[in-house]
Protein backbone atom coordinates (compact mmCIF):
# COMPACT_ATOMS: atom_id res chain seq x y z
CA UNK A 1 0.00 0.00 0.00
CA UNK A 2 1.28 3.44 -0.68
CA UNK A 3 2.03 6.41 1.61
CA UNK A 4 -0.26 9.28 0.83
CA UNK A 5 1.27 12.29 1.08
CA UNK A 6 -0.67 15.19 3.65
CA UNK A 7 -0.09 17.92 1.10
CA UNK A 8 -1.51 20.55 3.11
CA UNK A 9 0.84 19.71 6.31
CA UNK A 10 3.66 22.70 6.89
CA UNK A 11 5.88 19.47 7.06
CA UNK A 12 5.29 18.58 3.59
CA UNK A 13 6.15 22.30 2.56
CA UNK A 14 9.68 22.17 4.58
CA UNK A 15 10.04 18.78 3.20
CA UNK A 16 9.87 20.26 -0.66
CA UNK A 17 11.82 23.25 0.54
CA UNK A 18 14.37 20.99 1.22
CA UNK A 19 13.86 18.80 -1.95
CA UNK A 20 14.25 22.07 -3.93
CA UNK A 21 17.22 23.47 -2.07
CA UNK A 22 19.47 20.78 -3.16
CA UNK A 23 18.13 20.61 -6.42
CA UNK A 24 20.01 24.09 -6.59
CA UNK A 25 22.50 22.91 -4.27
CA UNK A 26 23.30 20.39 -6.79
CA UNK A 27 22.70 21.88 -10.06
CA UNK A 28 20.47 19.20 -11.04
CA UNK A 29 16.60 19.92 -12.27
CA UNK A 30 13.99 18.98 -9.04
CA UNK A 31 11.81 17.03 -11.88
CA UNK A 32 15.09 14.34 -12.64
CA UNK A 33 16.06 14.67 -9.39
CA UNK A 34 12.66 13.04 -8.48
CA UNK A 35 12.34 11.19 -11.44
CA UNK A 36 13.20 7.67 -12.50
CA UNK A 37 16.74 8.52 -14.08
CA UNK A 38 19.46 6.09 -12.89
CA UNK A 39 22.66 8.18 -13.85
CA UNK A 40 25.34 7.63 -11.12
CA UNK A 41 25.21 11.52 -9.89
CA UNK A 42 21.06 11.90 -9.73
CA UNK A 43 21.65 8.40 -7.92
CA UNK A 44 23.56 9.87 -5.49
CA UNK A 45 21.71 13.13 -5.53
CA UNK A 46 18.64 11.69 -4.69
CA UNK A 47 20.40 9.80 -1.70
CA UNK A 48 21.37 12.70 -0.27
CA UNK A 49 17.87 14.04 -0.23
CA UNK A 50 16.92 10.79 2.10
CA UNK A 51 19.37 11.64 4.32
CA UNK A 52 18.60 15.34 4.62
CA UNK A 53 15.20 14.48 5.14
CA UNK A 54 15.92 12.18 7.62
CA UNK A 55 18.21 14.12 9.66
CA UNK A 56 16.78 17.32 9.27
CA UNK A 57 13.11 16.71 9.88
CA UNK A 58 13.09 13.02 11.11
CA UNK A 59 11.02 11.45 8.42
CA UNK A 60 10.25 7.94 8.02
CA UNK A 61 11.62 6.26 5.18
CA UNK A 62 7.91 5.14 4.09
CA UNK A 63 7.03 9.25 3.46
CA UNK A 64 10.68 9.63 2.56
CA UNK A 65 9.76 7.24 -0.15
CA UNK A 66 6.43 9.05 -1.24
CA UNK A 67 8.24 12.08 -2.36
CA UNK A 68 10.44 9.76 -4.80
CA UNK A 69 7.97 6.82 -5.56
CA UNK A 70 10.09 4.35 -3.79
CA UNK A 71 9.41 1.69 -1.30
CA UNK A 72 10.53 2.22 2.50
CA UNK A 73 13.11 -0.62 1.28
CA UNK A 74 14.87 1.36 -1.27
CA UNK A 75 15.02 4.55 1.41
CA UNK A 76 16.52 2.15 4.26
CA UNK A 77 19.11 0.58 1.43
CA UNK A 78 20.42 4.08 0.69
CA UNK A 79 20.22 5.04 3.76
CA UNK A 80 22.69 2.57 5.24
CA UNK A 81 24.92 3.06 2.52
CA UNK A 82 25.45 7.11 2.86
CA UNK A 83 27.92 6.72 5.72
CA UNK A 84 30.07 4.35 3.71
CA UNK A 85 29.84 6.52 0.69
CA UNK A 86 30.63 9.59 2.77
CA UNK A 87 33.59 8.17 3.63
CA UNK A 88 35.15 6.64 0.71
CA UNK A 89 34.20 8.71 -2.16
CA UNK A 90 35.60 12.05 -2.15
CA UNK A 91 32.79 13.22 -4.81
CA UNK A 92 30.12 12.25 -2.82
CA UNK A 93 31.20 13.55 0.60
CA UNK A 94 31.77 17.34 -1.91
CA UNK A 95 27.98 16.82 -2.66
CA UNK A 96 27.11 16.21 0.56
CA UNK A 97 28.43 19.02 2.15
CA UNK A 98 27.62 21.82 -0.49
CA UNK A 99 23.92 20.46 -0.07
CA UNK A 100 23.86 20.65 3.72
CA UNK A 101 25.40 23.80 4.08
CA UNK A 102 22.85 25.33 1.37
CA UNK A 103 19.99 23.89 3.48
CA UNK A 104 21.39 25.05 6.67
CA UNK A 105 22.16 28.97 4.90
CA UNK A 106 18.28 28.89 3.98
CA UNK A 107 16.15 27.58 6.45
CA UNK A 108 12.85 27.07 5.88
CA UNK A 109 10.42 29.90 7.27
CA UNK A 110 6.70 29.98 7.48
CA UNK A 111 4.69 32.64 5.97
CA UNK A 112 1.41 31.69 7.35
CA UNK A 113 1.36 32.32 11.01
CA UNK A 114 -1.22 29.37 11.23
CA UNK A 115 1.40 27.10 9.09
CA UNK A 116 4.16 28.41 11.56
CA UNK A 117 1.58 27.36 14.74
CA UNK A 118 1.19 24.21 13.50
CA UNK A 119 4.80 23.47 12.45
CA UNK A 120 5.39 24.33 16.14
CA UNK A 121 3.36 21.90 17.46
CA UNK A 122 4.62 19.06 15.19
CA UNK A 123 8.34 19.31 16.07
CA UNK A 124 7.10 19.42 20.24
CA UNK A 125 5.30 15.99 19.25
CA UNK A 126 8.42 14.95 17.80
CA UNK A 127 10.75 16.24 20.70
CA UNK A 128 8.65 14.41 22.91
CA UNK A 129 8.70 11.19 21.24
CA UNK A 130 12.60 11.49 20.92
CA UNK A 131 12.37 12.22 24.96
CA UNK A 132 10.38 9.38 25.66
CA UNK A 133 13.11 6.98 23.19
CA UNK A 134 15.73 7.94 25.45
C-alpha cells in the first residue's frame, strides 16, 4: 500500500523546501532529481535528499519514499549506505556538504502564522517522542 502524502501539512512544505534546495545545491533539475533517471550523480543526488530528510526533519523512510515513488526498502538501502559513501568517495562527501550547508544557509520559514503554529506543534510531538526513546 502506498504512503499518501498530507499535502496541506507545513511538514510537507519544509520537506519540498528541502527537496528544492538541493536541487540548486546540486545543479540538477527537481523534476530528474525526483524522477526515474538512474545516472550515477542523480543516484547519489537523490540519496542525499533521504538523508537530509531524515536528519533534518526526522522522516520515516515510508514518506521519505512518497516524495520519490520508492518503497521504504529502497530509502533504508540508501540510507545505510550514505555513511560508507561519505567516507570513501571524495565526490560524494563534496555533494554532501555543499547540499547541507545550502539547506542550513536557507532555512525554511513559514509565511502563514497558522502554518508556523502548527509546524510548532509538530516538532514538540516529535521532541517528545525522541524524549520518551531515550
Amino acid at each position: 500500500m502506498k504512503y499518501k502524502l498530507n499535502e496541506a501539512s507545513p511538514r510537507h512544505k519544509e520537506a519540498k523546501h528541502i527537496l528544492n534546495l538541493i536541487s540548486k545545491a546540486l545543479g540538477i533539475n527537481i523534476e530528474t532529481l525526483m524522477g526515474p533517471a538512474r545516472h550515477r550523480h542523480i543516484v547519489d543526488a537523490r540519496r542525499i535528499c533521504y538523508v537530509l530528510l531524515k536528519e533534518k526533519m526526522d522522516l520515516p523512510a515510508i514518506v521519505i519514499g512518497s516524495y520519490f515513488n520508492k518503497d521504504h526498502a529502497n530509502i533504508l538501502h540508501h540510507l545505510k549506505s550514505h555513511e560508507m559513501l561519505y567516507t570513501i568517495y571524495e565526490d560524494y562527501r563534496i555533494h554532501y556538504d555543499r547540499a547541507l550547508k545550502f539547506i542550513e544557509e536557507n532555512e525554511y520559514v513559514e509565511h502563514d502564522m497558522h502554518d508556523c503554529i502548527n509546524n510548532m506543534l509538530l516538532r514538540i510531538e516529535l521532541l517528545e517522542s525522541k524524549i520518551k526513546n531515550i
